[in-house]
C-alpha atoms as a PDB file:
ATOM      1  CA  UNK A   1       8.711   4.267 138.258  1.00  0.00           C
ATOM      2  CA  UNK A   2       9.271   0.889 136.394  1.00  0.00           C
ATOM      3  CA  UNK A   3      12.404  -0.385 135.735  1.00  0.00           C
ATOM      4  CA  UNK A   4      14.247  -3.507 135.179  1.00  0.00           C
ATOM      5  CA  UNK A   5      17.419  -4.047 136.569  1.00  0.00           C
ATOM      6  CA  UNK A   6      20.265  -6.438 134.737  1.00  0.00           C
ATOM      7  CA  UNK A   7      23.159  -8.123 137.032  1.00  0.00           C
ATOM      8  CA  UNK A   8      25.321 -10.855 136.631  1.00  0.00           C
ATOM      9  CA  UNK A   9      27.733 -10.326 133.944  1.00  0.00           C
ATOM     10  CA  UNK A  10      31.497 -10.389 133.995  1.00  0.00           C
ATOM     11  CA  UNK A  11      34.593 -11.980 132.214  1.00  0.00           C
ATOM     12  CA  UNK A  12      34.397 -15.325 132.092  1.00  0.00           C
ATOM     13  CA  UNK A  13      36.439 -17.853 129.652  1.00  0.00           C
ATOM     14  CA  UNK A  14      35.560 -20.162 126.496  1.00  0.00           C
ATOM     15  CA  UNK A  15      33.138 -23.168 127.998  1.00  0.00           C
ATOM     16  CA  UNK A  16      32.118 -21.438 131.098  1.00  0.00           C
ATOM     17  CA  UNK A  17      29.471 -20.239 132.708  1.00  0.00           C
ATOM     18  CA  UNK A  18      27.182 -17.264 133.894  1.00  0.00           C
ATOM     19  CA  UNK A  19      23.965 -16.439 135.217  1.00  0.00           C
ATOM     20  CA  UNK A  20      22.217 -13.344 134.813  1.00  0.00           C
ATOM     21  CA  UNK A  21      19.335 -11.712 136.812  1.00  0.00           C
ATOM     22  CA  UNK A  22      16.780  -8.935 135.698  1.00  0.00           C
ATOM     23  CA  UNK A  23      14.932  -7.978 138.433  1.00  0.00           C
ATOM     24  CA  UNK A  24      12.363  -5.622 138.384  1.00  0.00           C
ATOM     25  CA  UNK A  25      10.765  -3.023 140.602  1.00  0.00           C
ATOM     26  CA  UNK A  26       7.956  -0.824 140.745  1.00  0.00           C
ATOM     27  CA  UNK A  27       5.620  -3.375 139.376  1.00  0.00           C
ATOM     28  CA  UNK A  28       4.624  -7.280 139.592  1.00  0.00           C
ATOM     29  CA  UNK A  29       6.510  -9.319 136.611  1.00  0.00           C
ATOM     30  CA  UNK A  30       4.173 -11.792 136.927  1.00  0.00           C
ATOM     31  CA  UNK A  31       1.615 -11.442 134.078  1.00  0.00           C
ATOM     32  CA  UNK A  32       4.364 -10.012 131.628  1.00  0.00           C
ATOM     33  CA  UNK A  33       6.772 -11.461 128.992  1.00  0.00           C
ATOM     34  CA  UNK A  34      10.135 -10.840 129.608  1.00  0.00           C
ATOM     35  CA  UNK A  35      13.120 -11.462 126.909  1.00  0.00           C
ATOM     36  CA  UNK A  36      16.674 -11.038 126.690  1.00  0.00           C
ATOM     37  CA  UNK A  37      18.463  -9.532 124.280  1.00  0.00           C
ATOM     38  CA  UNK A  38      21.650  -8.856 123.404  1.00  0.00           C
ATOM     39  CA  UNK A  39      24.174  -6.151 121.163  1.00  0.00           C
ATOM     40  CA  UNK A  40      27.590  -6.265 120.183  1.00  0.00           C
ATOM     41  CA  UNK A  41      29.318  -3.252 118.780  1.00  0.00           C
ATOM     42  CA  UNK A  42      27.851  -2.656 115.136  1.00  0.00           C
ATOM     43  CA  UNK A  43      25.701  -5.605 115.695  1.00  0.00           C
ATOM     44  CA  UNK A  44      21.994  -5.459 115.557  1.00  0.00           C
ATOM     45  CA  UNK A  45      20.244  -5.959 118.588  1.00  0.00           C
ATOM     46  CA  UNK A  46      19.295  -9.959 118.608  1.00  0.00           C
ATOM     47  CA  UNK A  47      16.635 -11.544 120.772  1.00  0.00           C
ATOM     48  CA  UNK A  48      18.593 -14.369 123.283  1.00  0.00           C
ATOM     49  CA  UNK A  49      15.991 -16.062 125.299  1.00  0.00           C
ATOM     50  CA  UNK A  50      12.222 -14.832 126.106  1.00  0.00           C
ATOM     51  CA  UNK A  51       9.428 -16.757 128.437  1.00  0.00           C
ATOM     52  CA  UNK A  52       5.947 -15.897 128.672  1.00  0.00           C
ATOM     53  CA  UNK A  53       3.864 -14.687 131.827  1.00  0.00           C
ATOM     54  CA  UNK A  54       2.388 -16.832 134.136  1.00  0.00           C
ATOM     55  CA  UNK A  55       4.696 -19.669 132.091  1.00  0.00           C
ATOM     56  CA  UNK A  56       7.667 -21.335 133.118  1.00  0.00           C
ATOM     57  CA  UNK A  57       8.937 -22.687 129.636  1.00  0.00           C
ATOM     58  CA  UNK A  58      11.019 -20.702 127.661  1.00  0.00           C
ATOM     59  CA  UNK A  59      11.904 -20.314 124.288  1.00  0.00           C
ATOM     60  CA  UNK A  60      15.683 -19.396 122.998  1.00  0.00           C
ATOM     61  CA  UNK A  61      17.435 -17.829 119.758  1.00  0.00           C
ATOM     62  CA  UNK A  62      18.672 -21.189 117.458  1.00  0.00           C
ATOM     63  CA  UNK A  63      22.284 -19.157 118.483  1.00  0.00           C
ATOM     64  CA  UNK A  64      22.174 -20.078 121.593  1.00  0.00           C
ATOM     65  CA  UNK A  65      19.776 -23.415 121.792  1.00  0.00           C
ATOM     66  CA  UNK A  66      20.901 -25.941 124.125  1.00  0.00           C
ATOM     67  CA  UNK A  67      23.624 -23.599 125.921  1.00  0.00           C
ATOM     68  CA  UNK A  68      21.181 -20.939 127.609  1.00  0.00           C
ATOM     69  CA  UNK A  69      18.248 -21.443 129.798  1.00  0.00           C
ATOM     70  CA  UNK A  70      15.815 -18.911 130.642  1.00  0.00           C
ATOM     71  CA  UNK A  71      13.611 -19.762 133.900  1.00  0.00           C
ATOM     72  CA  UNK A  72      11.727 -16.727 136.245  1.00  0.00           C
ATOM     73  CA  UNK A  73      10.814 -16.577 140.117  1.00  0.00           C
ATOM     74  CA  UNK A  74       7.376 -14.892 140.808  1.00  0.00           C
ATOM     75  CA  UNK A  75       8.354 -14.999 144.504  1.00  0.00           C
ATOM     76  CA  UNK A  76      11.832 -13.338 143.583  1.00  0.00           C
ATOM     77  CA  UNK A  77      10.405 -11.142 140.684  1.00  0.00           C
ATOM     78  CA  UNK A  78      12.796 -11.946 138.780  1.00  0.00           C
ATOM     79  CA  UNK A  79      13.820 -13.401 135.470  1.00  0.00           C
ATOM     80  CA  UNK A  80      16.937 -15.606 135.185  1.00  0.00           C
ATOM     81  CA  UNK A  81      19.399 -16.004 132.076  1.00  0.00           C
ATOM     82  CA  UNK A  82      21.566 -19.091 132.968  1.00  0.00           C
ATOM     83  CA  UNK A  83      24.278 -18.831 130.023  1.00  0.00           C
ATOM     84  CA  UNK A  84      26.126 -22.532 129.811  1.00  0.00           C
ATOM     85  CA  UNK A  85      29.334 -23.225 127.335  1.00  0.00           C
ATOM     86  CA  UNK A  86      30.157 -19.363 126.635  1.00  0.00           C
ATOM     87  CA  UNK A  87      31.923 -18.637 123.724  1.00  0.00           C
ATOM     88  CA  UNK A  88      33.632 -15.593 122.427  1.00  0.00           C
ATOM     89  CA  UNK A  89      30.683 -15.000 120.059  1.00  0.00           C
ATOM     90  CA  UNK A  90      28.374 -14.693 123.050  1.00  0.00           C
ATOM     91  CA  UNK A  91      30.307 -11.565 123.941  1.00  0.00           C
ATOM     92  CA  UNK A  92      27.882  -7.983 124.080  1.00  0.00           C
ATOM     93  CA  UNK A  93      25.897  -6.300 126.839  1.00  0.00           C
ATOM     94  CA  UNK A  94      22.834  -7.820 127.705  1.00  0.00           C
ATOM     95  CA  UNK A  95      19.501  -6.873 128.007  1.00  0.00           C
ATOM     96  CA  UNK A  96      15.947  -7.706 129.592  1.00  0.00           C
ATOM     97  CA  UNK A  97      13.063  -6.444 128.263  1.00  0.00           C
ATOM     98  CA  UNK A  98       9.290  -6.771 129.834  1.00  0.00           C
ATOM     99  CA  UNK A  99       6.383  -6.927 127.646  1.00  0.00           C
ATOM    100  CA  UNK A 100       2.963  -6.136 128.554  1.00  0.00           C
ATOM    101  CA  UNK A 101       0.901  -8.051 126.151  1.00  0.00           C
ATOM    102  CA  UNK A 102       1.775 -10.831 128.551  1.00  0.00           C
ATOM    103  CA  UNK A 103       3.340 -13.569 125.358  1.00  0.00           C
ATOM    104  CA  UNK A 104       7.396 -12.392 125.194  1.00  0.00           C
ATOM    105  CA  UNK A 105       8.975 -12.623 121.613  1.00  0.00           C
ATOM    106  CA  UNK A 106      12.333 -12.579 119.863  1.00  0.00           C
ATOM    107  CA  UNK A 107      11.275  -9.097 118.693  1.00  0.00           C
ATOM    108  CA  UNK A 108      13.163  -6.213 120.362  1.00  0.00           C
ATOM    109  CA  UNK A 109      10.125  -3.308 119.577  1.00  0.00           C
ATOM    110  CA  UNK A 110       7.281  -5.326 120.797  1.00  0.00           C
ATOM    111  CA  UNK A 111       8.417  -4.594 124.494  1.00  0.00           C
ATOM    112  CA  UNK A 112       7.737  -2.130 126.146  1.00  0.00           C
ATOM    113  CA  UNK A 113       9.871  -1.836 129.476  1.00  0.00           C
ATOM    114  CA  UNK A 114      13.925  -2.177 129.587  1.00  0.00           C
ATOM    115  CA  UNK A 115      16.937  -2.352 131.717  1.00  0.00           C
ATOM    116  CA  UNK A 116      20.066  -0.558 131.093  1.00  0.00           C
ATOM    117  CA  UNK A 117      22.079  -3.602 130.266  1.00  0.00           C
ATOM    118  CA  UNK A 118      24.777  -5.689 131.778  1.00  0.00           C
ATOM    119  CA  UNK A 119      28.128  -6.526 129.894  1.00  0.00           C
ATOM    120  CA  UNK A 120      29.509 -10.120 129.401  1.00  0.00           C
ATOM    121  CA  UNK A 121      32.622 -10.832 127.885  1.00  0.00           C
ATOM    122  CA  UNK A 122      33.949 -13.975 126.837  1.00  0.00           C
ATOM    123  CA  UNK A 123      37.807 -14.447 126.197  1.00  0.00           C
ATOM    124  CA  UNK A 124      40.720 -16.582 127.337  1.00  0.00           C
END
């Protein structure tokens, strides 16, 4: 079966830091785009972060430009969310998403493969 695990998040203060993982298993990552995304309560779902396969540039949300970095291991098959300068704002459960046409987007129903989430929370 495929399926995308999410780990990493926690409680963490204003101006820290955390880095999540989205593994997956089942199938290669290699060759698909994989985003993150994020929802609050009564929020819409917003696209974080997303990076192309077979790329290792990334592109991120204006929200969170400059503060998170999205990067991938082939070896590890694994995508990487390193979240830098948290802020309360930032707080919601956070997804990965894996998208077989290959490109990633910011757009939550182009993908086609997700993990169940992992929650972050950012307060003093």
């Amino acid at each position: 079966q495929l399926q995308l695990v999410e780990s990493g998040g926690g409680l963490v203060q204003p101006g820290g830091s955390l880095r999540l993982s989205c593994a997956a298993f089942g199938f290669k990552l290699d060759y698909y785009g994989v985003g993150w995304f994020r929802q609050a309560p009564g929020k819409e779902r917003e696209g974080v972060s997303y990076i192309g396969g077979g790329t290792s540039s990334g592109h991120s949300a204006d929200s969170v430009k400059g503060r998170f970095t999205i990067s991938r291991d082939y070896a590890e098959n694994t995508v990487y969310l390193q979240m830098n300068s948290l802020i309360p704002e930032d707080t919601a459960v956070y997804y990965c998403a894996a998208d077989d046409a290959g490109w990633g987007t910011l757009r939550a129903d182009e993908y086609d493969i997700w993990g169940q989430g992992t929650r972050v929370t950012v307060s003093s």
